[in-house]
N, C-alpha and C. Protein backbone atom coordinates (compact mmCIF):
# COMPACT_ATOMS: atom_id res chain seq x y z
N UNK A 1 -29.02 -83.90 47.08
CA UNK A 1 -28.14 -84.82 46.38
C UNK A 1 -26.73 -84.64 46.91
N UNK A 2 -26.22 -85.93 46.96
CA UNK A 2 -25.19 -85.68 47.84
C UNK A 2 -23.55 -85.41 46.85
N UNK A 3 -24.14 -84.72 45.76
CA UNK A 3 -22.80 -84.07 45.03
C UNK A 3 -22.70 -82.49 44.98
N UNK A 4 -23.65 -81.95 45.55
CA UNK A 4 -23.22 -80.96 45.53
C UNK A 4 -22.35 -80.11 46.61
N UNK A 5 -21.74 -79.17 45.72
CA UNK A 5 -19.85 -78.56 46.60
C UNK A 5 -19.48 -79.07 46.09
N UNK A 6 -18.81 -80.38 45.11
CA UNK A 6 -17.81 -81.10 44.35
C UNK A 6 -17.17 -80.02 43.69
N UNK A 7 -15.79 -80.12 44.28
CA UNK A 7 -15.31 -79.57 43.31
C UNK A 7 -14.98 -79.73 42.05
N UNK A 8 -14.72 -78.75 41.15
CA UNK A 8 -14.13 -79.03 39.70
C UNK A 8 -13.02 -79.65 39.23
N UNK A 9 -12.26 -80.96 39.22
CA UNK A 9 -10.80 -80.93 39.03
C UNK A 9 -10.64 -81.03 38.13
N UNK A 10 -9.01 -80.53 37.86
CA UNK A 10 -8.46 -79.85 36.81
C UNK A 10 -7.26 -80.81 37.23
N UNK A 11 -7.04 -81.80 36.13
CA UNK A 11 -5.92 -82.82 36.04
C UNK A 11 -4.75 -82.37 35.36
N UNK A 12 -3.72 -82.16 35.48
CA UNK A 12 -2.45 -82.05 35.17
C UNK A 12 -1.72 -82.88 34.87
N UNK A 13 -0.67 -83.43 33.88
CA UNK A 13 0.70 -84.42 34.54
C UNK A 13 0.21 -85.56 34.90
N UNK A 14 -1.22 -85.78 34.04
CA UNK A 14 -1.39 -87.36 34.21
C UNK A 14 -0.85 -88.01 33.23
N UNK A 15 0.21 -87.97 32.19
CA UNK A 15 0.75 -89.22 31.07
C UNK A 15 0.98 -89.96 31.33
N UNK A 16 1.53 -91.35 31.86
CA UNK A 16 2.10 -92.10 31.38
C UNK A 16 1.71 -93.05 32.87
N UNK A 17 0.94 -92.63 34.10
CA UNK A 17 0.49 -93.05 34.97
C UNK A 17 -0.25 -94.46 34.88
N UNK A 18 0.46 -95.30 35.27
CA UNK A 18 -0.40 -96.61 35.52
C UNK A 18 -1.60 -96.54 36.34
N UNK A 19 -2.74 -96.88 35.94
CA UNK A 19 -4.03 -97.14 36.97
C UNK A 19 -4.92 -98.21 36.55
N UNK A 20 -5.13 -98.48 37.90
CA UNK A 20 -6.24 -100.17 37.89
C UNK A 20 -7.69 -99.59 38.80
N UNK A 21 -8.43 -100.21 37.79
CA UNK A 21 -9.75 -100.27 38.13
C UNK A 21 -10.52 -101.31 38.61
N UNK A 22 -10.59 -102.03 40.19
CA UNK A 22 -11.21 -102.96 40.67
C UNK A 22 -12.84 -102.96 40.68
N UNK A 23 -13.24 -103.38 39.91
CA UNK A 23 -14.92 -103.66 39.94
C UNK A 23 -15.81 -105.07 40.91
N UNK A 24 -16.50 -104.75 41.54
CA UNK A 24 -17.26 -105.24 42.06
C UNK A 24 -17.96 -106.24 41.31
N UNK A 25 -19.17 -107.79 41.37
CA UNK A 25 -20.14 -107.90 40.44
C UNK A 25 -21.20 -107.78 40.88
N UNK A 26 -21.48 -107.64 42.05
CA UNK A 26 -22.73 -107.48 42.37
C UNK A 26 -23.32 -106.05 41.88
N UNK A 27 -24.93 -106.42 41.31
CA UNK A 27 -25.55 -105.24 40.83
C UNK A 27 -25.14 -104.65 39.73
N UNK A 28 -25.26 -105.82 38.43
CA UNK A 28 -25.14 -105.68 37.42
C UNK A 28 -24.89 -104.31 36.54
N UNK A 29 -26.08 -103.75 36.61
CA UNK A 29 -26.80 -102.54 35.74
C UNK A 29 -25.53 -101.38 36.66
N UNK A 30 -26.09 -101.25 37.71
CA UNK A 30 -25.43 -99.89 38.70
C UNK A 30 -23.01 -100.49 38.19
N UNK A 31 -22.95 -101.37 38.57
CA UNK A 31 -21.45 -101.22 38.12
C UNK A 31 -21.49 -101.31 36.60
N UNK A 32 -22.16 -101.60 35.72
CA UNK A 32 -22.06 -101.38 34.30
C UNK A 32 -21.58 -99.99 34.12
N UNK A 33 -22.28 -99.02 35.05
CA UNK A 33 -22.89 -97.66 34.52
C UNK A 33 -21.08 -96.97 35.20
N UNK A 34 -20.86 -97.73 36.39
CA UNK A 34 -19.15 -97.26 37.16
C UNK A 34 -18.27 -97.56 36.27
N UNK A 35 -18.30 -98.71 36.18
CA UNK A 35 -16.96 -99.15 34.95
C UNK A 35 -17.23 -98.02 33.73
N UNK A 36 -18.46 -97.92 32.91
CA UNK A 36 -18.18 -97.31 31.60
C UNK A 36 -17.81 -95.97 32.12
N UNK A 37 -18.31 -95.17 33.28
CA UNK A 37 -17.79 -93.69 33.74
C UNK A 37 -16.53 -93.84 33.99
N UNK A 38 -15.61 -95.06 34.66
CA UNK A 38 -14.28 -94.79 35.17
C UNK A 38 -13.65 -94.81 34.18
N UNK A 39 -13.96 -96.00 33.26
CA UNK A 39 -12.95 -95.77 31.58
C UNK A 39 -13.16 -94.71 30.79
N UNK A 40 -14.63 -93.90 30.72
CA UNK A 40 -14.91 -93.05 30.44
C UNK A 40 -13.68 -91.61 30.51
N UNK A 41 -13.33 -91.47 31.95
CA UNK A 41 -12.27 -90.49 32.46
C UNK A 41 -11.04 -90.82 32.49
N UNK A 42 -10.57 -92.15 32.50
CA UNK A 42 -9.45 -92.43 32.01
C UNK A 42 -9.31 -92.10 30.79
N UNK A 43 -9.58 -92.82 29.37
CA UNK A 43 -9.41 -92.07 27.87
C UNK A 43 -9.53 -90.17 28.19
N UNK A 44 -10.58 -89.86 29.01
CA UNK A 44 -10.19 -88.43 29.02
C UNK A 44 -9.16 -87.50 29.70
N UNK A 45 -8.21 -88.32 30.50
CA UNK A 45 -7.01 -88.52 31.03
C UNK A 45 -5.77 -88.72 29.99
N UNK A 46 -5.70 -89.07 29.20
CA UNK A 46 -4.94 -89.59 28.45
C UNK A 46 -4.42 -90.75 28.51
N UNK A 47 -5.32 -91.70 29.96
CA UNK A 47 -4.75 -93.11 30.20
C UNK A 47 -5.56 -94.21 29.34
N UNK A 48 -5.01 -94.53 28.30
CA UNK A 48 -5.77 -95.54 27.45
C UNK A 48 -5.53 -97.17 27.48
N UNK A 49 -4.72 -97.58 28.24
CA UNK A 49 -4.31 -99.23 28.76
C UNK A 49 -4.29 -99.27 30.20
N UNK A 50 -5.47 -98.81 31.34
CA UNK A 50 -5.74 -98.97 32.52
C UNK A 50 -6.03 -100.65 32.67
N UNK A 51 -5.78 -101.23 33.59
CA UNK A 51 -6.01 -102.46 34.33
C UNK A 51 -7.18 -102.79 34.70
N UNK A 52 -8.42 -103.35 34.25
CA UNK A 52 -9.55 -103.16 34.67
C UNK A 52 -10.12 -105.09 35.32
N UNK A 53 -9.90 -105.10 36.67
CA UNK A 53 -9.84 -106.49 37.27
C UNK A 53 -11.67 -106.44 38.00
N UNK A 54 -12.40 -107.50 37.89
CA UNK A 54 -13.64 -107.97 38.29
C UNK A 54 -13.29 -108.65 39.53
N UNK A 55 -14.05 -108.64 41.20
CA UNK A 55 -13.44 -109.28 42.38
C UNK A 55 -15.48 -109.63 42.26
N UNK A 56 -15.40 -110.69 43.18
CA UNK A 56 -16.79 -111.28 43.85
C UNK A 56 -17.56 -109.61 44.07
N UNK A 57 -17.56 -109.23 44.99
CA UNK A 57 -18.04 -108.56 46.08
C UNK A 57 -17.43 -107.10 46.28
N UNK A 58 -18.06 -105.90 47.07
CA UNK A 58 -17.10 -105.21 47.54
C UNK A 58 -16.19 -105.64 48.28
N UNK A 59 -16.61 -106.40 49.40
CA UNK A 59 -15.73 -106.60 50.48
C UNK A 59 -14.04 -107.12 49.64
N UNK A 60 -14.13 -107.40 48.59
CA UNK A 60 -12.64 -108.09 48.27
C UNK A 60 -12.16 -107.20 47.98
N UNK A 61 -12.37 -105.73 47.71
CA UNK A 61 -12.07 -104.61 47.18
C UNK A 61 -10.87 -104.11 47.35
N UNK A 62 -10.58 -104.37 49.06
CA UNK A 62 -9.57 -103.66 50.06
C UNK A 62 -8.05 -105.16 49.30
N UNK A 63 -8.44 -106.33 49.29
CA UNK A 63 -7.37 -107.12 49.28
C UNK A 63 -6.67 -106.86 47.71
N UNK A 64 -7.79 -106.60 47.17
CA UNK A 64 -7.07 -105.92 45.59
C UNK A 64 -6.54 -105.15 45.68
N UNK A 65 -7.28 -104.23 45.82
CA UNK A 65 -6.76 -102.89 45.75
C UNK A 65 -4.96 -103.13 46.39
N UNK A 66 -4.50 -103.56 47.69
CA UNK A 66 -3.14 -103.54 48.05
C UNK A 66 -2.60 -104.37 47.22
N UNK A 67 -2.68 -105.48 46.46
CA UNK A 67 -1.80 -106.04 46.18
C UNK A 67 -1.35 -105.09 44.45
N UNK A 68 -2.53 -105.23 44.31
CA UNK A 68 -1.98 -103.73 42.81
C UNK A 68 -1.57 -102.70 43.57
N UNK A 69 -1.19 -101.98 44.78
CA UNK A 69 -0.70 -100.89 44.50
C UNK A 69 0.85 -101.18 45.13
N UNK A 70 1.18 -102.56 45.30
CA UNK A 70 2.07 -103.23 45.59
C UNK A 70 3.17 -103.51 44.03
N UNK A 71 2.08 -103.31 43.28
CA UNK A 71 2.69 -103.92 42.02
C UNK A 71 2.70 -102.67 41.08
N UNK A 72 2.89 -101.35 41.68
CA UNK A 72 3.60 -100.28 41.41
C UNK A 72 2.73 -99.08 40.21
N UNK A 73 1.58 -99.64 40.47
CA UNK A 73 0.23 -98.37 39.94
C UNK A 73 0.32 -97.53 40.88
N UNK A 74 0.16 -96.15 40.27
CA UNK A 74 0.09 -94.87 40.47
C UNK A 74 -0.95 -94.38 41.30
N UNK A 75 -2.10 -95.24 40.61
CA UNK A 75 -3.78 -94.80 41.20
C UNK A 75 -4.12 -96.38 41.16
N UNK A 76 -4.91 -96.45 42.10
CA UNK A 76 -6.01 -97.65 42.58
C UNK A 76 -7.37 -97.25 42.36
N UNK A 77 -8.75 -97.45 41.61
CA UNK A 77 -9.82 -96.92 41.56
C UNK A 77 -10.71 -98.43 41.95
N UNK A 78 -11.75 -97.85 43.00
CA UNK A 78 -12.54 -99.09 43.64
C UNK A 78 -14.09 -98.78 43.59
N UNK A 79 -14.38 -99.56 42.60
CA UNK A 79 -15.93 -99.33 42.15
C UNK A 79 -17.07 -100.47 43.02
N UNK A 80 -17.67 -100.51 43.42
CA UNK A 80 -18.49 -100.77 44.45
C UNK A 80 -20.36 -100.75 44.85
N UNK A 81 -20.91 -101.44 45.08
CA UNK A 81 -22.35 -100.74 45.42
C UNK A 81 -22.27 -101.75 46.54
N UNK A 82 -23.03 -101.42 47.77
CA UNK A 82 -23.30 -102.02 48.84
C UNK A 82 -25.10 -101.43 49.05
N UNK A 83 -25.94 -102.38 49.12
CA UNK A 83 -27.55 -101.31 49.18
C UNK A 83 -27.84 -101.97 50.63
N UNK A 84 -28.75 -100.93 51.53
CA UNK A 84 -28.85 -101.32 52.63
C UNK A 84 -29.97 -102.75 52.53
N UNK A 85 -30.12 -103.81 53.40
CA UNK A 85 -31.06 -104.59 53.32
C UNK A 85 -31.53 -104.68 54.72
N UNK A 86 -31.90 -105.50 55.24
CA UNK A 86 -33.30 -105.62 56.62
C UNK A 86 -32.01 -105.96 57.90
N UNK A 87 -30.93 -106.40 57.58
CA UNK A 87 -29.79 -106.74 58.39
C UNK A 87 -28.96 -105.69 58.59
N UNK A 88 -27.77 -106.20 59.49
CA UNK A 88 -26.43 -104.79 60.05
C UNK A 88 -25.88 -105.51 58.77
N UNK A 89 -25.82 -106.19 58.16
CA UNK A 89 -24.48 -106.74 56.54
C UNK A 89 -23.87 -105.53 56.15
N UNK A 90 -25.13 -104.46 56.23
CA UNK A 90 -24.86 -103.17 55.44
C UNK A 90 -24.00 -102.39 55.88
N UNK A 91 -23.92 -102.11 57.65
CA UNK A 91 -22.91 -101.37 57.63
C UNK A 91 -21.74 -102.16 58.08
N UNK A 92 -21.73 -103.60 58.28
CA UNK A 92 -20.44 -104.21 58.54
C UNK A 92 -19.39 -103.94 57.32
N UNK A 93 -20.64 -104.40 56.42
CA UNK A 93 -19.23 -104.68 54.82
C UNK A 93 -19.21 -103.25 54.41
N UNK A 94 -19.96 -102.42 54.52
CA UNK A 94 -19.70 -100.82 54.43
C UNK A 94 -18.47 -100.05 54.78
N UNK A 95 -18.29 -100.52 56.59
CA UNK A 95 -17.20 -99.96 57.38
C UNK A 95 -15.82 -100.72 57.34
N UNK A 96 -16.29 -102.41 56.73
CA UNK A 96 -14.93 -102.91 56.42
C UNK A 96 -13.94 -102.52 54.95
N UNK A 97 -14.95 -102.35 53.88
CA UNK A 97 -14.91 -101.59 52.93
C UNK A 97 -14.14 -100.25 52.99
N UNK A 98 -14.74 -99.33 53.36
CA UNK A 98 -14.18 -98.03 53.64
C UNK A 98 -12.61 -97.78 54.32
N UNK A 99 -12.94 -98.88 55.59
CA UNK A 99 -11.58 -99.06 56.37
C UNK A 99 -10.77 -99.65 55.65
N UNK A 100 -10.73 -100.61 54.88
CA UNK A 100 -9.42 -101.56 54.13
C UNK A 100 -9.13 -100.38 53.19
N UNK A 101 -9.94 -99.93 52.72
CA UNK A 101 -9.72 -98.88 51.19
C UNK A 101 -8.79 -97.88 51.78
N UNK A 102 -9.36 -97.23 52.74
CA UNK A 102 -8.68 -96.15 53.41
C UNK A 102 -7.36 -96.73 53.70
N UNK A 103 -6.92 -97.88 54.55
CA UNK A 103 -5.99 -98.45 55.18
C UNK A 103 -4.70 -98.64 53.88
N UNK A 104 -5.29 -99.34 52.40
CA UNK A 104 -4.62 -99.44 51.80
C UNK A 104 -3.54 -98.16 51.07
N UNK A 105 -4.83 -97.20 51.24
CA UNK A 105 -3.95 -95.93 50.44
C UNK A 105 -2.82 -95.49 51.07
N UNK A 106 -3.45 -95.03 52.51
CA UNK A 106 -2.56 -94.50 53.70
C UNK A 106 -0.61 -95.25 53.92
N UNK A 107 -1.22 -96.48 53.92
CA UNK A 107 -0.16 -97.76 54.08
C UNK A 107 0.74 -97.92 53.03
N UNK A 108 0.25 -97.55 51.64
CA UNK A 108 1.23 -97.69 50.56
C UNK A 108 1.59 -96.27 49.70
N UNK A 109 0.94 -95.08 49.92
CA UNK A 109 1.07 -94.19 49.47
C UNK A 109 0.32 -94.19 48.21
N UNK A 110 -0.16 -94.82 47.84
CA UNK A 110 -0.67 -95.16 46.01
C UNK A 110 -2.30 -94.41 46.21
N UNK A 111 -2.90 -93.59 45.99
CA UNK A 111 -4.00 -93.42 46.22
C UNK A 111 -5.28 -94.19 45.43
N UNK A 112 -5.96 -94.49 46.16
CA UNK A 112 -6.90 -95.43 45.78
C UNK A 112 -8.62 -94.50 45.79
N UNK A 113 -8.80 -94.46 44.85
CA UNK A 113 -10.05 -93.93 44.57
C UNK A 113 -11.57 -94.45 44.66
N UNK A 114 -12.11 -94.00 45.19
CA UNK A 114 -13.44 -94.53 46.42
C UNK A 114 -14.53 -94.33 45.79
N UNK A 115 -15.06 -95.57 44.82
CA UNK A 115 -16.11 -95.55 44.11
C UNK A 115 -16.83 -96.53 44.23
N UNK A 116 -17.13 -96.46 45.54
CA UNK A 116 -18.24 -97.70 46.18
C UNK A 116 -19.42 -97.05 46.84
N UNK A 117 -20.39 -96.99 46.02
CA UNK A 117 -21.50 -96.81 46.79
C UNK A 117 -22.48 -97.05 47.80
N UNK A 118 -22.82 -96.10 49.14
CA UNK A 118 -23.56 -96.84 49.89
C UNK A 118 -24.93 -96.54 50.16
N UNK A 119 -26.07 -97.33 50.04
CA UNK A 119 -27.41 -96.74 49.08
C UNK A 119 -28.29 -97.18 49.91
N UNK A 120 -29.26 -96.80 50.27
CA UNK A 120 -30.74 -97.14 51.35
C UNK A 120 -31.34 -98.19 50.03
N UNK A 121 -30.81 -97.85 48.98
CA UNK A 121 -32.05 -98.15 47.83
C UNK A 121 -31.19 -98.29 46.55
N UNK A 122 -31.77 -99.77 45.99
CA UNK A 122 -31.57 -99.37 44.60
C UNK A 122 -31.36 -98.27 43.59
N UNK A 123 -32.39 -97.74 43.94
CA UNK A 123 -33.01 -96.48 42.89
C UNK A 123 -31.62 -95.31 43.04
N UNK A 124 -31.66 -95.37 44.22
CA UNK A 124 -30.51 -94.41 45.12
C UNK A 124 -28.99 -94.93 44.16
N UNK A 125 -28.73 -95.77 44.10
CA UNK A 125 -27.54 -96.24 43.19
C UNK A 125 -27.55 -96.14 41.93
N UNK A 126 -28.62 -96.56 41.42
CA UNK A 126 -29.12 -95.94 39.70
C UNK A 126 -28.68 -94.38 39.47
N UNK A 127 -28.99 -93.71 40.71
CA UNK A 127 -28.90 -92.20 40.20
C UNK A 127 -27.91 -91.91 40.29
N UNK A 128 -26.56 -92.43 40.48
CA UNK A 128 -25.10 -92.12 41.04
C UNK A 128 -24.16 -93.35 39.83
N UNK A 129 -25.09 -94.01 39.02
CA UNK A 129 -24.53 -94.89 38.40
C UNK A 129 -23.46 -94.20 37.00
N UNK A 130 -23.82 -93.03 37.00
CA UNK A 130 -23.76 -92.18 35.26
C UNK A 130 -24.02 -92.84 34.45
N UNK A 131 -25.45 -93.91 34.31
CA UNK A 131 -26.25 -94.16 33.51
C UNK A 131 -27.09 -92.94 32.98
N UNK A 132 -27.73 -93.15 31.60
CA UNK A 132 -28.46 -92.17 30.83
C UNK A 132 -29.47 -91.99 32.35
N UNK A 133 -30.31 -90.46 32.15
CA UNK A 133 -30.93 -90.43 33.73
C UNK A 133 -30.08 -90.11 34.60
N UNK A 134 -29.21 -90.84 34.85
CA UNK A 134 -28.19 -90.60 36.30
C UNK A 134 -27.88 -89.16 36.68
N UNK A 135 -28.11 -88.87 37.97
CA UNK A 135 -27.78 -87.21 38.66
C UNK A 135 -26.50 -87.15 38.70
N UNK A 136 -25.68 -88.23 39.13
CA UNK A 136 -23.86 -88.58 39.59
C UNK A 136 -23.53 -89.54 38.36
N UNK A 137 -22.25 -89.27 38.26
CA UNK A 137 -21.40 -90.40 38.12
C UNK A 137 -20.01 -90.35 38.41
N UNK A 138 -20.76 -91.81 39.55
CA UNK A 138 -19.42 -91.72 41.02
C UNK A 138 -18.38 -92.43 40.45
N UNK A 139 -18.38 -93.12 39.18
CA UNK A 139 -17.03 -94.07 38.59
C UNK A 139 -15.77 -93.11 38.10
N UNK A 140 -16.55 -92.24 37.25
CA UNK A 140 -15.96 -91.23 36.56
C UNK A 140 -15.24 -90.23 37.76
N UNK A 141 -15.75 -89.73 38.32
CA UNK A 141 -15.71 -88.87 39.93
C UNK A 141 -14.89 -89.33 40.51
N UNK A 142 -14.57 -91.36 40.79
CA UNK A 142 -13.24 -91.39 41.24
C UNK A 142 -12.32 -91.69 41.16
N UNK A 143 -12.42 -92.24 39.50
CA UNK A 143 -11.22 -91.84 38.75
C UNK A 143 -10.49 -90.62 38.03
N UNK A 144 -11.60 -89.74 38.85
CA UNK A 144 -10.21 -88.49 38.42
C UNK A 144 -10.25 -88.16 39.87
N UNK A 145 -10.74 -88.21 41.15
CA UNK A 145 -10.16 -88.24 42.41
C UNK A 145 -8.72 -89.02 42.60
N UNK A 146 -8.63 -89.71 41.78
CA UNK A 146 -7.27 -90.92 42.21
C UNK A 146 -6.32 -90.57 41.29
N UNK A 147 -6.82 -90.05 39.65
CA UNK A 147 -5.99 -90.04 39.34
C UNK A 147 -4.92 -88.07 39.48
N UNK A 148 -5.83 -87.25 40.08
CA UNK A 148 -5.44 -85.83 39.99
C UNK A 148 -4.80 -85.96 41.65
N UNK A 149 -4.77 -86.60 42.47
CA UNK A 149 -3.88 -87.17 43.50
C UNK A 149 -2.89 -87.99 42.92
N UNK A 150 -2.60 -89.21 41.84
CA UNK A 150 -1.32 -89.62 41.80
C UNK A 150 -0.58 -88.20 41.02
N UNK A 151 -1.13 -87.15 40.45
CA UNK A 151 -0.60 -86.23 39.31
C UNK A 151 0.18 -85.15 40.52
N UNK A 152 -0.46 -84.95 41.42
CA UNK A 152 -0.11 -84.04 42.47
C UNK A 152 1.22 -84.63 43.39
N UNK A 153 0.61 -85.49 43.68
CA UNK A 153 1.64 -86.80 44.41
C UNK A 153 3.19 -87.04 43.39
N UNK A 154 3.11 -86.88 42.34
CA UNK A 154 4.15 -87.24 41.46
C UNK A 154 5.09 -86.28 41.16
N UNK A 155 4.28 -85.05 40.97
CA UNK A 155 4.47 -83.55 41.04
C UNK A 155 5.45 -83.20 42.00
N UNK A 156 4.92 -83.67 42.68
CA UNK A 156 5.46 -82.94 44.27
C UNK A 156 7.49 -83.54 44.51
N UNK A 157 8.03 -82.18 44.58
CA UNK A 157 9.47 -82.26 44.79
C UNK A 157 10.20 -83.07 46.13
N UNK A 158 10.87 -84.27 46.13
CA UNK A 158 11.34 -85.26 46.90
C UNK A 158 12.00 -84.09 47.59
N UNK A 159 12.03 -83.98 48.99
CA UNK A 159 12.93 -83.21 49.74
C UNK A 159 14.15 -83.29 49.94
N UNK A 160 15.00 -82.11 49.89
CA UNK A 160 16.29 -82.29 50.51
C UNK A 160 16.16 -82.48 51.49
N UNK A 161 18.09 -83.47 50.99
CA UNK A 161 18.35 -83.71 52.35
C UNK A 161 19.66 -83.51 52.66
């Protein structure tokens, strides 16, 4: 299973942090199970009025995600399932996915949290959904990845100059 080594984080100095949660619609059941884990860890954050926006597809993921972290959120969280099918679709919108996500954080400083799954299989996404059953839950997982990076990030003393 591909969670184990995760580390434990221990969130600090998250109050008052703005964060948006971009959801995917494809694959009903599996982002049901992301969204309720990412709000899940937000309320356990102390963030209780997060931004929670619905896009088509993953692939729109990357164009959200920048324009909210344009509009001055702390954390970006990007919930996602991509399942492989009989075509390359899988790893095109996979690697465009990953790359925009990555591109956006890097580019604006806002860290954006990577909760898009990429699955041979249905079943494979069910178990990462933190549905009842579920081994993972990757929603929850990267909203406190995004948000214990804006806490660190915020933390951190502007240098002299």
């Amino acid at each position: 299973m591909s969670g184990k080594g995760a580390p434990e984080l221990t969130v600090e100095n998250s109050g008052g942090l703005r964060v948006a949660v971009i959801a995917a619609q494809w694959h009903t059941q599996v982002m049901d199970g992301l969204v309720d884990g990412a709000v899940r860890a937000l309320r356990e954050l102390g963030i209780e009025e997060p931004t929670l926006l619905r896009v088509p597809g993953s692939f729109e993921l990357p164009v959200a995600a920048k324009v909210l972290a344009g509009r001055g959120y702390d954390a970006v969280v990007a919930l996602g399932v991509i399942i492989r099918g009989g075509t390359p679709h899988f790893e095109y919108v996979s690697q465009g996915v990953t790359a925009g996500l990555t591109q956006v954080s890097v580019d604006t400083g806002v860290p954006v949290g990577f909760g898009v799954l990429t699955c041979d299989t249905e079943q494979q996404a069910l178990d990462r959904a933190g549905l009842p059953g579920s081994a993972e839950d990757k929603g929850h997982e990267a909203v406190t990845a995004a948000v214990a990076t804006a806490a660190v990030l915020r933390s951190a003393a502007e240098p002299r100059r």
